[in-house]
N, C-alpha and C. Protein backbone atom coordinates (compact mmCIF):
# COMPACT_ATOMS: atom_id res chain seq x y z
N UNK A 1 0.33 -0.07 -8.66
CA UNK A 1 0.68 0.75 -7.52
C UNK A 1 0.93 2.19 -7.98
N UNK A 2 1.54 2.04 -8.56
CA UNK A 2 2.05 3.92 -9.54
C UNK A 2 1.27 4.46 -10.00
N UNK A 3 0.26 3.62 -10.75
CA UNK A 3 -1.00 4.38 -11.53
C UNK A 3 -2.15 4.72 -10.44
N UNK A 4 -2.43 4.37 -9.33
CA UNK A 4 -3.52 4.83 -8.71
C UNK A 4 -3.02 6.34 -8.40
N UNK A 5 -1.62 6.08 -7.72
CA UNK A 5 -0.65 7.03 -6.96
C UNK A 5 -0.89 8.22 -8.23
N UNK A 6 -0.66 8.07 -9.25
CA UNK A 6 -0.71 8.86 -10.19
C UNK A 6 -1.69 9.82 -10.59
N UNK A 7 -2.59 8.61 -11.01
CA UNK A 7 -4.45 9.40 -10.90
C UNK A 7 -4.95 10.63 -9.84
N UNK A 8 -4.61 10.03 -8.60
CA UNK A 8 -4.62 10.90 -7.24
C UNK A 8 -3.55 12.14 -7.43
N UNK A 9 -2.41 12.16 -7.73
CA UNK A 9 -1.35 13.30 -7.85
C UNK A 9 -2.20 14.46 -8.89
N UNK A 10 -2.65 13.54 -10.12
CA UNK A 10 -2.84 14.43 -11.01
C UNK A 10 -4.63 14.87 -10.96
N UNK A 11 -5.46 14.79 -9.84
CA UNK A 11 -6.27 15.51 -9.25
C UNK A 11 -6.00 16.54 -8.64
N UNK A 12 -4.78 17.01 -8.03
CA UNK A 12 -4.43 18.44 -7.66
C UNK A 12 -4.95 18.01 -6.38
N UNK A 13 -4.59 17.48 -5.49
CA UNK A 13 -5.35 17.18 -3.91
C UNK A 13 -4.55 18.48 -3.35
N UNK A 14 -5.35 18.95 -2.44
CA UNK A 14 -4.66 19.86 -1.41
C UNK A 14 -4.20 19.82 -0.05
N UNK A 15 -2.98 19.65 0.00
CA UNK A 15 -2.23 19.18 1.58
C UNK A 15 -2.54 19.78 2.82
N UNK A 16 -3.00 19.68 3.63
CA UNK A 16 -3.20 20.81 4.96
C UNK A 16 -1.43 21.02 5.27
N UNK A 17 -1.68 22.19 5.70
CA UNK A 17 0.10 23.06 5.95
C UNK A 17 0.44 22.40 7.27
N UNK A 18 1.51 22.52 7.71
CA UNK A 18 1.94 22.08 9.05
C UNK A 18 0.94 22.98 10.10
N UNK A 19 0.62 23.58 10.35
CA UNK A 19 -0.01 24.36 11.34
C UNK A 19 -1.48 23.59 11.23
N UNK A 20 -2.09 23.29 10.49
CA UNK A 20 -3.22 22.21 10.22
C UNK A 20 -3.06 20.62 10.70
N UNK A 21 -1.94 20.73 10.56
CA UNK A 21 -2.01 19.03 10.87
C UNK A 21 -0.27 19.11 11.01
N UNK A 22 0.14 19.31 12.05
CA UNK A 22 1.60 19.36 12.77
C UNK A 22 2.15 18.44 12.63
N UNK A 23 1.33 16.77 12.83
CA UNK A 23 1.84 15.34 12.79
C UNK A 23 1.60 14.89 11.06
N UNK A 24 1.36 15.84 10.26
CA UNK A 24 1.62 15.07 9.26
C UNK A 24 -0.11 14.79 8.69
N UNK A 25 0.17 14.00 7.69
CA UNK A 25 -1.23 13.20 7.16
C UNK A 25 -0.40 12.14 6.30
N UNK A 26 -1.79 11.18 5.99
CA UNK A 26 -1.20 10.12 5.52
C UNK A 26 -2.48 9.73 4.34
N UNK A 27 -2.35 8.72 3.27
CA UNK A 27 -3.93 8.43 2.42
C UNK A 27 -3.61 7.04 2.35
N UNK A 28 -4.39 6.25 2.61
CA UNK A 28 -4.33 5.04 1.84
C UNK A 28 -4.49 4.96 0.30
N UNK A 29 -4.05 3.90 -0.41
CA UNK A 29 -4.68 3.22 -1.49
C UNK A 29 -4.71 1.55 -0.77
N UNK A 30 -4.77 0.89 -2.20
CA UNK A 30 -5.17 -0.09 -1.98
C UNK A 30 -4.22 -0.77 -1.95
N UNK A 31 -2.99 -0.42 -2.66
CA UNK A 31 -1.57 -1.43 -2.74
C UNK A 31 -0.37 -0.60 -1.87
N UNK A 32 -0.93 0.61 -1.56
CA UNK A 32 0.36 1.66 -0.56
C UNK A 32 0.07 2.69 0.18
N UNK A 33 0.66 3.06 1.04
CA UNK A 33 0.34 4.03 2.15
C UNK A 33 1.42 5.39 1.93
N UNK A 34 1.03 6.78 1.80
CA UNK A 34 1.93 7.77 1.54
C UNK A 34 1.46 8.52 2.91
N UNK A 35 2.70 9.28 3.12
CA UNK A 35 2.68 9.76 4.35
C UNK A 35 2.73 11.35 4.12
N UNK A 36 2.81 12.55 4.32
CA UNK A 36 3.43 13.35 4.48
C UNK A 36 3.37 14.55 5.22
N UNK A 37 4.31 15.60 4.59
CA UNK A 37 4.06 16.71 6.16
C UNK A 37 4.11 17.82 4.96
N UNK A 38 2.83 19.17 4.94
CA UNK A 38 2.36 20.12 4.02
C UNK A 38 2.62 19.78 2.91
N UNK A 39 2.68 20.34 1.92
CA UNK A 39 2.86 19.89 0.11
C UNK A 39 3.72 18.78 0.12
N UNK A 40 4.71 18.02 0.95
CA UNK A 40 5.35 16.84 0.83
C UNK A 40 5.17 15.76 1.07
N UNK A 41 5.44 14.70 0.23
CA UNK A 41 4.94 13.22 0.35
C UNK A 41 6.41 12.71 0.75
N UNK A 42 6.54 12.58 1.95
CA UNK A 42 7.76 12.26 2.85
C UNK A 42 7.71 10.35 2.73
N UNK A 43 6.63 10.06 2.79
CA UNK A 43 7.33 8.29 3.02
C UNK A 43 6.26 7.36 2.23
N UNK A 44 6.94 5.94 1.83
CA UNK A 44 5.79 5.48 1.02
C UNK A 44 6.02 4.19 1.76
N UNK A 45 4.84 3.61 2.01
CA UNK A 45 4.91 2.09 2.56
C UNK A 45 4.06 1.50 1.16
N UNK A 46 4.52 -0.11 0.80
CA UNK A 46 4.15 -0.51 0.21
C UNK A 46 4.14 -2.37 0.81
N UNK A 47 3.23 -3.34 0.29
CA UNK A 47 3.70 -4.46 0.53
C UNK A 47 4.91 -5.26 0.68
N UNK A 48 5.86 -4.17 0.15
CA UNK A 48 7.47 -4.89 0.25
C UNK A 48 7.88 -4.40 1.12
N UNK A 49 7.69 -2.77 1.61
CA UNK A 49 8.03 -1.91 2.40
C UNK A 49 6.93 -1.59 3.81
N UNK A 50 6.45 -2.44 4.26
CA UNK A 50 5.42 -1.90 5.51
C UNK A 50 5.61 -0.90 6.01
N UNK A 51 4.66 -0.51 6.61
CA UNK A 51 4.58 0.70 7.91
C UNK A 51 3.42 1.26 8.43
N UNK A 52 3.63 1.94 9.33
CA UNK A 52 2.25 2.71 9.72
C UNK A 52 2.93 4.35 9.92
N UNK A 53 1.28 5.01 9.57
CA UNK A 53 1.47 6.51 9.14
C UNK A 53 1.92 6.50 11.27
N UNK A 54 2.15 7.98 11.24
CA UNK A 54 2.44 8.41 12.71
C UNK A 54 1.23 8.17 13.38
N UNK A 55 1.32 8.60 14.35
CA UNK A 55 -0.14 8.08 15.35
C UNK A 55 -1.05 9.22 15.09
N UNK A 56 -0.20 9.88 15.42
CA UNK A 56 -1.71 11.60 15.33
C UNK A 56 -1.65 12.05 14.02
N UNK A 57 -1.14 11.52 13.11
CA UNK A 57 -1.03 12.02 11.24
C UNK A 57 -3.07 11.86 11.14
N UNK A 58 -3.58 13.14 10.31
CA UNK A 58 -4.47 13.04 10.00
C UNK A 58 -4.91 12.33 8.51
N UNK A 59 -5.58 11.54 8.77
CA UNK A 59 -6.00 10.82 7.15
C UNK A 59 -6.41 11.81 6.42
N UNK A 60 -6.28 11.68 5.21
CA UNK A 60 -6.39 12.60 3.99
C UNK A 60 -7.73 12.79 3.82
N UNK A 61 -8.59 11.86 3.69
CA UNK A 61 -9.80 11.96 3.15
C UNK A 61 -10.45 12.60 3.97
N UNK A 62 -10.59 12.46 5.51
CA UNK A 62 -10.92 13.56 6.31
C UNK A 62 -10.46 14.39 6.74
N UNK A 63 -9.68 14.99 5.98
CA UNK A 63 -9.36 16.49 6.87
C UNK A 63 -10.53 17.66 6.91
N UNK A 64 -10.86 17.28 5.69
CA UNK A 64 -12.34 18.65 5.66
C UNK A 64 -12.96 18.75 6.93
N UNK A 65 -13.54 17.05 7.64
CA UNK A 65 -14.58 16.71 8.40
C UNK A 65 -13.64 17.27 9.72
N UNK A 66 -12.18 16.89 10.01
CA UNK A 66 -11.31 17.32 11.08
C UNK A 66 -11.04 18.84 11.61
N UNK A 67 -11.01 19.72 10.14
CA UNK A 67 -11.07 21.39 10.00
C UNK A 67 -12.45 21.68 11.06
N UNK A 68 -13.76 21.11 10.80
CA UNK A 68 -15.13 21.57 11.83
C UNK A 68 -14.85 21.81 13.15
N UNK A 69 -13.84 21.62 13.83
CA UNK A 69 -14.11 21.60 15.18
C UNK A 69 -12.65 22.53 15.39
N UNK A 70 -11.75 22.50 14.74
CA UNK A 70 -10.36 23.40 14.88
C UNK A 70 -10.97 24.91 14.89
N UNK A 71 -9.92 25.23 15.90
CA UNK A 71 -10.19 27.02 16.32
C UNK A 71 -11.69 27.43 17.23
N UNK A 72 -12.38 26.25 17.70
CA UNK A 72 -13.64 26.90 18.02
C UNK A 72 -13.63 26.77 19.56
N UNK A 73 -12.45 25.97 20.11
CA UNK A 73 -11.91 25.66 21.73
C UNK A 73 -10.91 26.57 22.39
């Protein structure tokens, strides 16, 4: 669980700021769910610990694909 979490930290991922994603974002792995709001990783669900990210939290992996359509409405 720590070492995936780890691998991923120490890629340098880049958080969208609150004004990007207001509700937060969230990433899966495979053994835990991290939640958070701009540079902070606010909550961790794990198999001992369940949960679900917020409803409108944007998933991590797509935010790039989510950025295409912001500001053009």
């Amino acid at each position: 669980m720590a070492i995936e979490l780890d691998e991923w930290l120490r890629s340098a991922p880049e958080a969208p700021d609150l004004e990007e994603a207001p509700e937060g974002w969230h990433k899966f792995f495979d053994s835990l769910t991290i939640c958070g709001e701009g540079e902070c990783i606010k909550t961790l669900f794990t198999i001992y610990s369940p949960g679900k990210p917020r409803r409108n939290s944007i998933k991590f992996g797509r935010m790039a694909e989510a950025k295409v359509g912001w500001g053009s409405g």
